[in-house]
N, C-alpha and C. Protein backbone atom coordinates (compact mmCIF):
# COMPACT_ATOMS: atom_id res chain seq x y z
N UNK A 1 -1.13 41.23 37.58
CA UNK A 1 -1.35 42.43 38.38
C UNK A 1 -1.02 43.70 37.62
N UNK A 2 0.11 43.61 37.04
CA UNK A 2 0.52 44.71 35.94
C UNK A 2 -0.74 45.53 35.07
N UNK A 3 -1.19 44.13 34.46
CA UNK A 3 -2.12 44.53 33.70
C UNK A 3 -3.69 44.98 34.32
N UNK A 4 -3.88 45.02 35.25
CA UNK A 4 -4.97 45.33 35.73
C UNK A 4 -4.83 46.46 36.19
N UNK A 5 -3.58 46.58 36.94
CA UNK A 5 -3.26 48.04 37.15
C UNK A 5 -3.14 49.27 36.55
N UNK A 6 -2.46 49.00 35.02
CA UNK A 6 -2.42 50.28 34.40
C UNK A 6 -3.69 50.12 33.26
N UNK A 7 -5.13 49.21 33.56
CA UNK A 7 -6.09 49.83 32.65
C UNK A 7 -6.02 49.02 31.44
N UNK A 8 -4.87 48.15 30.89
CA UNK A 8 -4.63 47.16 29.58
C UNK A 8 -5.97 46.29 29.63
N UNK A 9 -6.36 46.35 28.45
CA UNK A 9 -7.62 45.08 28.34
C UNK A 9 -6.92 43.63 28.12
N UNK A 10 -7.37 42.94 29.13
CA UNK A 10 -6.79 41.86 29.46
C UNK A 10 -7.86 40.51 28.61
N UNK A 11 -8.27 41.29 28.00
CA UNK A 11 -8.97 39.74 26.32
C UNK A 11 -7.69 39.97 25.65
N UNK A 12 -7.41 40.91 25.33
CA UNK A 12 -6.20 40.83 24.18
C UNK A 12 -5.21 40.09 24.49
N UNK A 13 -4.51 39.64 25.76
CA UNK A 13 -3.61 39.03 26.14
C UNK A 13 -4.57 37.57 26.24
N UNK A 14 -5.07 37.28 26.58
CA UNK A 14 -6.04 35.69 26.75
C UNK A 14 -6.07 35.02 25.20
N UNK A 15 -5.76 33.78 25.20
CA UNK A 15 -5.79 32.87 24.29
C UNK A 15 -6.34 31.93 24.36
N UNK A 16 -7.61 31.33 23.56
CA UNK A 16 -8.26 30.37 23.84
C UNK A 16 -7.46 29.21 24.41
N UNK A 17 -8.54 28.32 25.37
CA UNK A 17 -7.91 27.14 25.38
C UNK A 17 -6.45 27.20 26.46
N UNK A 18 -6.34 28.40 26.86
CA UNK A 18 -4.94 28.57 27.68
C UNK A 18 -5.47 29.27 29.03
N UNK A 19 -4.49 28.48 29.97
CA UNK A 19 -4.98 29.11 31.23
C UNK A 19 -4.20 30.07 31.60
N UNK A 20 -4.82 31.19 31.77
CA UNK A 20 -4.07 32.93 31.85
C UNK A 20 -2.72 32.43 32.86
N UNK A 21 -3.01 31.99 33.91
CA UNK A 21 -2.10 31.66 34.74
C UNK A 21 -0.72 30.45 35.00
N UNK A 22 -0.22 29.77 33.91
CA UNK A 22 0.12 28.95 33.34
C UNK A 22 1.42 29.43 33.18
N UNK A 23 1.47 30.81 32.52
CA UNK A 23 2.69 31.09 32.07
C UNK A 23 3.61 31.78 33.14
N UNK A 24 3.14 32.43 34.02
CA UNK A 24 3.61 32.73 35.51
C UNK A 24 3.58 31.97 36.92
N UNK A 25 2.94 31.06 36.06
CA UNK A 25 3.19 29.95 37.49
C UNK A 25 4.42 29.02 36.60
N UNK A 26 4.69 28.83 35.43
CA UNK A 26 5.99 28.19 34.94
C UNK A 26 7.00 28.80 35.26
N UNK A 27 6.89 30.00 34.95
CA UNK A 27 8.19 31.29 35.37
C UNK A 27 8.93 31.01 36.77
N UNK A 28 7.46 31.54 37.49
CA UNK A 28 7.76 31.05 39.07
C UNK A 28 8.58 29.74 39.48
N UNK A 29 8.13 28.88 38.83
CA UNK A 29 8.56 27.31 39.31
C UNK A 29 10.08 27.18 38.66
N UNK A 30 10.18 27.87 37.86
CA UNK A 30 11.53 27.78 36.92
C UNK A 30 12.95 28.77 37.66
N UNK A 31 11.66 29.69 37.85
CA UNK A 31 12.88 31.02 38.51
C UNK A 31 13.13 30.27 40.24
N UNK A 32 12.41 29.46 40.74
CA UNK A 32 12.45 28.77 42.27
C UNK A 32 13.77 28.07 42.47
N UNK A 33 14.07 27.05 41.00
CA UNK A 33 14.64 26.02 40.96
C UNK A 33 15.88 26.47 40.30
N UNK A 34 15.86 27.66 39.70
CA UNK A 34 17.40 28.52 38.98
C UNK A 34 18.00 28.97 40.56
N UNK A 35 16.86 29.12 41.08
CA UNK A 35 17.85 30.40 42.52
C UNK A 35 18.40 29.00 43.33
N UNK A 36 17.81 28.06 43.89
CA UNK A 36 18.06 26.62 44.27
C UNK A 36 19.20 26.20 44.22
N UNK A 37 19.65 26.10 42.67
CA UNK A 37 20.65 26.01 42.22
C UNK A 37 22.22 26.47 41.98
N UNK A 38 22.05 28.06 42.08
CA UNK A 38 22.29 28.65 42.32
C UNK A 38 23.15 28.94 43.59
N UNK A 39 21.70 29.10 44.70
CA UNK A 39 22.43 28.75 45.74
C UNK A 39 23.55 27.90 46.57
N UNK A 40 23.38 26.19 45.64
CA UNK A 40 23.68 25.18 45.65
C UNK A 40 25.36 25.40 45.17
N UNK A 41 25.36 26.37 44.52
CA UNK A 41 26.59 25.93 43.57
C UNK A 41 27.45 27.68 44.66
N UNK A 42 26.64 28.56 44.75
CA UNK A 42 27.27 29.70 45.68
C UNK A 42 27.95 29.07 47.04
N UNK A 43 26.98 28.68 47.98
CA UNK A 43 27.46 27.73 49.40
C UNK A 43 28.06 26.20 49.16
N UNK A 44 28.32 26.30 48.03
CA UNK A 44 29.17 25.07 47.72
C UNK A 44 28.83 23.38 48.27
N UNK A 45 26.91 23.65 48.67
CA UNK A 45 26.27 22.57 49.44
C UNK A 45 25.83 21.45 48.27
N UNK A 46 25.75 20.55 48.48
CA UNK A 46 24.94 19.70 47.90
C UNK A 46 25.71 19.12 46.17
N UNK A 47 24.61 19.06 45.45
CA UNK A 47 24.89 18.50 44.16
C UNK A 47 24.32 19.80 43.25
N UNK A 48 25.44 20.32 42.21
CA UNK A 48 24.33 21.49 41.42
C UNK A 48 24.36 20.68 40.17
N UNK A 49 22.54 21.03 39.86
CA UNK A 49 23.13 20.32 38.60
C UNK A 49 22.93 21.24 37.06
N UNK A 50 23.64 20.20 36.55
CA UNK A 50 23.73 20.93 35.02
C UNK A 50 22.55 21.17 34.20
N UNK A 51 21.63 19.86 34.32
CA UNK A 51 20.29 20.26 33.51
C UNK A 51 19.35 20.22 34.31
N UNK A 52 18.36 21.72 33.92
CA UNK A 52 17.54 21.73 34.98
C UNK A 52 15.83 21.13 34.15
N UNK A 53 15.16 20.65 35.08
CA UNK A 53 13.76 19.83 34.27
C UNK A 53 13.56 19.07 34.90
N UNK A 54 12.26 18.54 34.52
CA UNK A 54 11.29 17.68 35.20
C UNK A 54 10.81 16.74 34.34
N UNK A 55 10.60 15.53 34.97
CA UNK A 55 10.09 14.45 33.78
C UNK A 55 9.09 14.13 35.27
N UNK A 56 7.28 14.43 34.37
CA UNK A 56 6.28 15.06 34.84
C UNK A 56 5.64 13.36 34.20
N UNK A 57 6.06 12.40 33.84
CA UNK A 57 5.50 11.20 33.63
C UNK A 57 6.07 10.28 34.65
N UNK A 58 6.98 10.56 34.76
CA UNK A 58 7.84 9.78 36.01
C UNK A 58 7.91 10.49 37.34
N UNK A 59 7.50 11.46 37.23
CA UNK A 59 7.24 12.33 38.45
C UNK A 59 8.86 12.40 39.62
N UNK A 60 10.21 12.75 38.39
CA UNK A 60 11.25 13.26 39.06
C UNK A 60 12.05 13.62 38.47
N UNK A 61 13.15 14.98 38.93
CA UNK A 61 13.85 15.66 38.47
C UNK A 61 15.31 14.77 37.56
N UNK A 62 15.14 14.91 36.77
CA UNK A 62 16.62 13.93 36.08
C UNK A 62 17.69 14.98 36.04
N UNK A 63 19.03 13.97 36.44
CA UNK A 63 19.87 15.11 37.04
C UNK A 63 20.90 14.19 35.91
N UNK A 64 21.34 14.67 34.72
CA UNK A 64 22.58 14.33 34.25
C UNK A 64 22.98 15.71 33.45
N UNK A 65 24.54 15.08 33.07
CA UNK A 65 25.24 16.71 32.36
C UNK A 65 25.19 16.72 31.30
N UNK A 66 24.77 17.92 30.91
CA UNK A 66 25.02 18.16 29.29
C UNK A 66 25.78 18.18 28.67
N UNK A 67 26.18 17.51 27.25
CA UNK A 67 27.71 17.25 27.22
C UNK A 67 27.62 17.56 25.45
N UNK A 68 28.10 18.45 25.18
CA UNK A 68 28.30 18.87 23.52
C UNK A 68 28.15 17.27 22.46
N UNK A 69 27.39 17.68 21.25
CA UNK A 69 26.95 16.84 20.22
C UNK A 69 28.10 15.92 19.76
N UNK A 70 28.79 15.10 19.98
CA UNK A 70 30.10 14.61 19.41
C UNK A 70 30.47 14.36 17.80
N UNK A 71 28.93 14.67 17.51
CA UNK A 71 28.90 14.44 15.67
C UNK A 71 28.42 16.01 14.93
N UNK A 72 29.16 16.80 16.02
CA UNK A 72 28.59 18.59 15.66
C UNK A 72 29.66 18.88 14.41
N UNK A 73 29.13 19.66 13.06
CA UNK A 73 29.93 19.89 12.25
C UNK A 73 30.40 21.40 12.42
N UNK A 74 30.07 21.55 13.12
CA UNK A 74 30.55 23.33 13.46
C UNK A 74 31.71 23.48 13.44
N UNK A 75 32.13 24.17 12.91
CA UNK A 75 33.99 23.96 13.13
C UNK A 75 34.23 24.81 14.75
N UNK A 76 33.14 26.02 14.85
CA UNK A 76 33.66 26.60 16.25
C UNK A 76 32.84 25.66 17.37
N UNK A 77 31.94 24.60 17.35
CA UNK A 77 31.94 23.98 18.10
C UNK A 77 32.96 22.57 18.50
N UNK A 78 33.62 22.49 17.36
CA UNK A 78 34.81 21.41 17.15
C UNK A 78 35.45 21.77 18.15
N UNK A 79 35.71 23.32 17.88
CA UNK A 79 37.19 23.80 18.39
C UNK A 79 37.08 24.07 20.09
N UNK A 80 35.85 24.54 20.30
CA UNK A 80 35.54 24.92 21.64
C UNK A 80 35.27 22.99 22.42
N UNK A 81 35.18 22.10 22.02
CA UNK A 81 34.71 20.95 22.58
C UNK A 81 36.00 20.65 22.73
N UNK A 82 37.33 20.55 21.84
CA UNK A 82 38.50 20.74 22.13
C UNK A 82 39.09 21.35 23.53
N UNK A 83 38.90 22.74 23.19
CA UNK A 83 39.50 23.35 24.60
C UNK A 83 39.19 22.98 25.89
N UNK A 84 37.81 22.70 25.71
CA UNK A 84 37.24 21.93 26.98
C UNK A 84 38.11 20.68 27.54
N UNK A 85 38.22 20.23 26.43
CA UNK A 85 38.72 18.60 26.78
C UNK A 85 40.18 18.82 27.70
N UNK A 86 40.97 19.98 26.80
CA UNK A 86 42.46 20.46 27.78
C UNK A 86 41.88 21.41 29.09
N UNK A 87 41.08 21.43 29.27
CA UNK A 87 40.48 22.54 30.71
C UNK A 87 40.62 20.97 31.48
N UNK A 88 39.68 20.63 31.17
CA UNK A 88 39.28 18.75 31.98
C UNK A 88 40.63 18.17 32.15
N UNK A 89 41.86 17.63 31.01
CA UNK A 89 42.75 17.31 31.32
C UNK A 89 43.73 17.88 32.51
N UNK A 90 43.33 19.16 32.59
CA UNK A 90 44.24 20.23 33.78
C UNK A 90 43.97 20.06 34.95
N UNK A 91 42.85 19.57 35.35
CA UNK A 91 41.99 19.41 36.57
C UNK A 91 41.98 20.33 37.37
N UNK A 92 41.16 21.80 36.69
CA UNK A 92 40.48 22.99 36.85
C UNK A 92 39.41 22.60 36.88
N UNK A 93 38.90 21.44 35.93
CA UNK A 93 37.43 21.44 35.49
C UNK A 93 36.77 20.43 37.32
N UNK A 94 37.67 19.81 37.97
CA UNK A 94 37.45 19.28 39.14
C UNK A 94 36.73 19.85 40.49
N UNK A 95 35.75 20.39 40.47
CA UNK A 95 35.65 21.07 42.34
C UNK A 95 35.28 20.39 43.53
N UNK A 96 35.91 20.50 44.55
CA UNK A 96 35.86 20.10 45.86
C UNK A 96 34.98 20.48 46.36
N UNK A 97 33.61 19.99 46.90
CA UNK A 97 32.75 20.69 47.59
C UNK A 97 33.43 20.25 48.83
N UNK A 98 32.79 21.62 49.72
CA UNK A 98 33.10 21.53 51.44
C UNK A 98 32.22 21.12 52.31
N UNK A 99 32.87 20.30 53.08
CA UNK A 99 32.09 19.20 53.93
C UNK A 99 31.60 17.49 53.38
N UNK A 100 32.83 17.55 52.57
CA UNK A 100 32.77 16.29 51.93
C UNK A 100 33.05 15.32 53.14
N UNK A 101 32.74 14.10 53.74
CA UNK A 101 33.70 13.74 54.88
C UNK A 101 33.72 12.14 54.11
N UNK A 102 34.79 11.32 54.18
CA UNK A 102 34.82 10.06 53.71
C UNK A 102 34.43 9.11 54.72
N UNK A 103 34.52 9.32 55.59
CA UNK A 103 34.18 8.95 56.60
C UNK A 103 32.61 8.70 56.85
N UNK A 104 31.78 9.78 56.48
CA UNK A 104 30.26 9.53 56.54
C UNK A 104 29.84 8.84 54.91
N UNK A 105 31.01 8.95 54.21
CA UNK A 105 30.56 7.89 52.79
C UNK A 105 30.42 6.63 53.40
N UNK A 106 31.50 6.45 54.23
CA UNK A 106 31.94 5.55 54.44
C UNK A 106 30.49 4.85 55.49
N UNK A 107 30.12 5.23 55.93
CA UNK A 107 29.07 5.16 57.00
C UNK A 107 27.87 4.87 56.39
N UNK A 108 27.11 5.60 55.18
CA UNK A 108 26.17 5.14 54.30
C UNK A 108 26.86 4.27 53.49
N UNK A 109 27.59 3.88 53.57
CA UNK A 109 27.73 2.57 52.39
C UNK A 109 27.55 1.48 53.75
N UNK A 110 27.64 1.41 55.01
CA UNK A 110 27.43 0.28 56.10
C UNK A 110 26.11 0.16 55.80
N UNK A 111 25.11 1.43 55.47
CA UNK A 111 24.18 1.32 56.21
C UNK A 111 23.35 0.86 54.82
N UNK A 112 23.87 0.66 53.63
CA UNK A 112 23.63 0.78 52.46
C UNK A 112 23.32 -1.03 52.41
N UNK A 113 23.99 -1.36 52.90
CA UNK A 113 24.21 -3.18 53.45
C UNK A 113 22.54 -3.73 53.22
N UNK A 114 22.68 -5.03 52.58
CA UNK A 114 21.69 -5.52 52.42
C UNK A 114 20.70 -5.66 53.42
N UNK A 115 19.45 -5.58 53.92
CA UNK A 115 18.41 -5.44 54.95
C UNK A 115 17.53 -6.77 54.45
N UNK A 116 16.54 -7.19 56.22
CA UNK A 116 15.50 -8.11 55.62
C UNK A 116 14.83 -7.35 55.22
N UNK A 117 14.07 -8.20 54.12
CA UNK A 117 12.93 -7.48 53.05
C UNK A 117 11.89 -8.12 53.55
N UNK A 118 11.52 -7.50 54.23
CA UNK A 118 9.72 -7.48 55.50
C UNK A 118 8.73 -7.81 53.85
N UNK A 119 9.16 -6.60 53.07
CA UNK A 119 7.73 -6.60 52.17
C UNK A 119 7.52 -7.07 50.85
N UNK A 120 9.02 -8.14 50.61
CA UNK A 120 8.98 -9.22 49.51
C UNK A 120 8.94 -8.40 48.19
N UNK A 121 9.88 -7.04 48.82
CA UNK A 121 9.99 -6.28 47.23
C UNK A 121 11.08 -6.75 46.25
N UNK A 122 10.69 -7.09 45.31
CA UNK A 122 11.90 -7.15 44.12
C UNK A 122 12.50 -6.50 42.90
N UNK A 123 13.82 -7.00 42.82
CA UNK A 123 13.88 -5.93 41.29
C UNK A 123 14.19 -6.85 40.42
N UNK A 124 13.79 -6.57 39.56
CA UNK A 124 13.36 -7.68 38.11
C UNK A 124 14.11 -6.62 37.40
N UNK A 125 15.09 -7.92 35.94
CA UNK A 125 15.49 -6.93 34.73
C UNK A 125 15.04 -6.44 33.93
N UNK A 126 15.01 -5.75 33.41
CA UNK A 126 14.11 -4.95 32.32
C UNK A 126 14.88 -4.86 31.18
N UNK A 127 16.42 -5.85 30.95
CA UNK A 127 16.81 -5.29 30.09
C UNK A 127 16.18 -5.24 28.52
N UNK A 128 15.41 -6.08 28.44
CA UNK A 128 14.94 -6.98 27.08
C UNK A 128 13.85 -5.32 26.54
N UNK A 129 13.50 -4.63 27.77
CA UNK A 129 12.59 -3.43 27.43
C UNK A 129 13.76 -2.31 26.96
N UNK A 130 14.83 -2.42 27.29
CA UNK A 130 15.87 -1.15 27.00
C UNK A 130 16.45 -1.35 25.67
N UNK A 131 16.20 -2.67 25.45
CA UNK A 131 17.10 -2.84 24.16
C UNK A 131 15.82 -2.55 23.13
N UNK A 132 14.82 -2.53 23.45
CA UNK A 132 13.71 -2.82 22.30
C UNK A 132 13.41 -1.02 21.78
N UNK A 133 14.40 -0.46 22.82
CA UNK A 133 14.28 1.29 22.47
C UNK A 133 14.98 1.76 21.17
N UNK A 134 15.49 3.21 21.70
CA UNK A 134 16.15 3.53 20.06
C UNK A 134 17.48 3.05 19.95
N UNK A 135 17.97 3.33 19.00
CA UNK A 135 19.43 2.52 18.99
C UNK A 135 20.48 3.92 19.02
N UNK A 136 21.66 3.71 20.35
CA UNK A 136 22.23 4.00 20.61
C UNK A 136 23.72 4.40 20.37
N UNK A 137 24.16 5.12 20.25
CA UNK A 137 25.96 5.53 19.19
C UNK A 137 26.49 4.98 20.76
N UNK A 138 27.30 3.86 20.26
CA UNK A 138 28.27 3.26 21.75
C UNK A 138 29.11 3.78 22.02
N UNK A 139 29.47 5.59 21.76
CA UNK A 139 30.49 6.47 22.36
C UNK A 139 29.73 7.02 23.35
N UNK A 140 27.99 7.32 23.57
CA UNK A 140 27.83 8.23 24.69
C UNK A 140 26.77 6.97 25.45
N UNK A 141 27.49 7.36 27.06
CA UNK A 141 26.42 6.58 28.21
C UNK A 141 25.46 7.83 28.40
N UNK A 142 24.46 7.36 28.19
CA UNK A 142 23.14 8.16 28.41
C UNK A 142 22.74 7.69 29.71
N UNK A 143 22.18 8.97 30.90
CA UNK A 143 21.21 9.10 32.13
C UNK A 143 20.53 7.91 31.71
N UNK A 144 19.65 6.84 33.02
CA UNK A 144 18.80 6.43 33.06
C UNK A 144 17.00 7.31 32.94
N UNK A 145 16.65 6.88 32.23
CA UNK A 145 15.39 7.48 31.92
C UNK A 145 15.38 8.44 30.27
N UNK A 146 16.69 8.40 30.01
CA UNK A 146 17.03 8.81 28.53
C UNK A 146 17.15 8.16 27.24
N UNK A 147 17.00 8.35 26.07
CA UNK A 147 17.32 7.53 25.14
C UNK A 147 16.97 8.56 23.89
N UNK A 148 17.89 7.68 22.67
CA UNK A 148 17.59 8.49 21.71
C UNK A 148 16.51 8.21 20.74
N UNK A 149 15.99 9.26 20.11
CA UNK A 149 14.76 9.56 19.64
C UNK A 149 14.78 9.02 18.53
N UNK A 150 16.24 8.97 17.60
CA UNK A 150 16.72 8.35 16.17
C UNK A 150 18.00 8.17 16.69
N UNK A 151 18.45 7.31 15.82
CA UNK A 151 19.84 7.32 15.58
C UNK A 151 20.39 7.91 13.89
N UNK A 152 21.25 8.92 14.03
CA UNK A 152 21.99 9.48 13.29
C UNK A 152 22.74 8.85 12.03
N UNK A 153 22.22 9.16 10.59
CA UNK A 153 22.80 7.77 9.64
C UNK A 153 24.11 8.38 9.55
N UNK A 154 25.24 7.94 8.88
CA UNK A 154 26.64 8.00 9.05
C UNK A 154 26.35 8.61 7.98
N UNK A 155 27.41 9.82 7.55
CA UNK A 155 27.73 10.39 6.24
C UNK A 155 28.71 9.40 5.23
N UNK A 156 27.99 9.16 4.08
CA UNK A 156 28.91 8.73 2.69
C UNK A 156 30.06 9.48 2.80
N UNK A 157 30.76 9.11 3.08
CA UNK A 157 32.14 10.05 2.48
C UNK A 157 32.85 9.71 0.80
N UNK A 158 32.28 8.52 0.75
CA UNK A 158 32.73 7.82 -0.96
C UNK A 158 31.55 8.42 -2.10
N UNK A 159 30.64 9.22 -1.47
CA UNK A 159 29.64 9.56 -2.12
C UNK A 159 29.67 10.79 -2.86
N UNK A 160 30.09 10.54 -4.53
CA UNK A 160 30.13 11.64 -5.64
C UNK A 160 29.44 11.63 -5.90
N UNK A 161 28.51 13.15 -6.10
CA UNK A 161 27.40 13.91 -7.13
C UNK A 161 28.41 13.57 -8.63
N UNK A 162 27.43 12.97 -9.55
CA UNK A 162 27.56 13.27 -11.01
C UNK A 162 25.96 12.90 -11.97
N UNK A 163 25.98 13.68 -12.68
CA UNK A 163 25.03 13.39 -13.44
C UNK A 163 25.41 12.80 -14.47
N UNK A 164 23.72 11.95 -14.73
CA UNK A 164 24.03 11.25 -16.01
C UNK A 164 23.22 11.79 -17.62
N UNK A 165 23.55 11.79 -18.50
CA UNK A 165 22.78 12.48 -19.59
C UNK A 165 22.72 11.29 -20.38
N UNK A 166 21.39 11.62 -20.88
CA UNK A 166 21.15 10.20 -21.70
C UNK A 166 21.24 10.97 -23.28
N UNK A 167 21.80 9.65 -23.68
CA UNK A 167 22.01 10.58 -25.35
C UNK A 167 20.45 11.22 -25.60
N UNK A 168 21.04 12.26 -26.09
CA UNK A 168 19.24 12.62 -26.98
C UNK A 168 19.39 12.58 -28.01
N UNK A 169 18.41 12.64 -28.67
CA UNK A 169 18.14 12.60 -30.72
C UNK A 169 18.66 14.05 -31.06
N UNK A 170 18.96 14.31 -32.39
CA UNK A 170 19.04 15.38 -32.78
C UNK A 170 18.29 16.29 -32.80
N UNK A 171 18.43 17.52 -33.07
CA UNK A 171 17.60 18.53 -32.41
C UNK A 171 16.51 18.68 -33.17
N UNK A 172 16.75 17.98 -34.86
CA UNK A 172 15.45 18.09 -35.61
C UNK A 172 14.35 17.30 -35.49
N UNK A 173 14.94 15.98 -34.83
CA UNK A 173 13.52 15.27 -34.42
C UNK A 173 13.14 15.82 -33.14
N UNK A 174 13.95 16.11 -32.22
CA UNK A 174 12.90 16.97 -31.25
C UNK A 174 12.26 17.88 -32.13
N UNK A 175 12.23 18.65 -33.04
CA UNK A 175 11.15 19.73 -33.15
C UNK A 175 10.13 19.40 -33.91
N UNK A 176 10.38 17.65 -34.66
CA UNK A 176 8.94 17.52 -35.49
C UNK A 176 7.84 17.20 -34.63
């Protein structure tokens, strides 16, 4: 609307192959689900979560926390993953949402109770498909629907740079 309004030729902004409207309907959908959240975490309702996104193959929002690189060489990310860890130990890092009741946990876990299965649905393991993925560092539990892309080779630490020089001839047979 901007651009139509003040007179801008609107080819110059158009890029083949791209739909003009794409990038403000992402905005929109992004800025929907920041305020959501937002809200979520202001009225102290619900679950807020840490990473926001869509997995558009599986057609649902994956809700796990982001949690600093544990193999980061940064020294100020060292140090800050540190402080965190004594915030967490203090149990500051803990919040109480309101209207928690144990009582209605307590009530969906009755209702949570095994049911007849009218429609002969089952769940089959899949583990033999999870293992055949990437291979995993056994310090971090990864979200379901996650996995890693590589696994990270370990640094040589016994590993010295030296060069080797091979004798050479004297300098007069190099020059004949």
């Amino acid at each position: 609307p901007l651009v139509t309004t003040s007179g801008f030729d609107e080819k110059k902004l158009k890029r083949e192959n791209v739909c003009a409207a794409s990038l403000p309907t992402t905005m929109g959908v992004v800025a929907g689900l920041l305020v959501q959240n937002a809200l979520k975490y202001l009225l102290e309702f619900g679950e807020v979560a840490e990473y926001l996104g869509y997995n558009a193959f599986k057609n649902f929002f994956p809700t796990y926390g982001l949690h600093p690189n544990p193999q980061c060489e940064d020294s100020n990310c060292v140090r800050n993953q540190k402080v965190f860890q004594e915030y967490k130990k203090s149990g500051k890092a803990e919040k109480i949402l309101k209207g928690w009741d144990e009582r209605a946990e307590e009530a969906a876990e009755e209702n949570a109770a095994p049911q007849e299965n009218e429609w002969g649905i089952t769940l089959e393991d899949d583990s033999e498909v999870a293992a055949a993925g990437a291979a995993q560092p056994s310090t971090q539990q990864l979200p379901q629907g996650v996995q890693f892309a590589y696994s990270v080779p370990k640094p040589d630490e016994d590993k010295t740079e030296t060069v080797q020089v091979a004798p050479s001839p004297d300098l007069d047979v190099l020059r004949a």
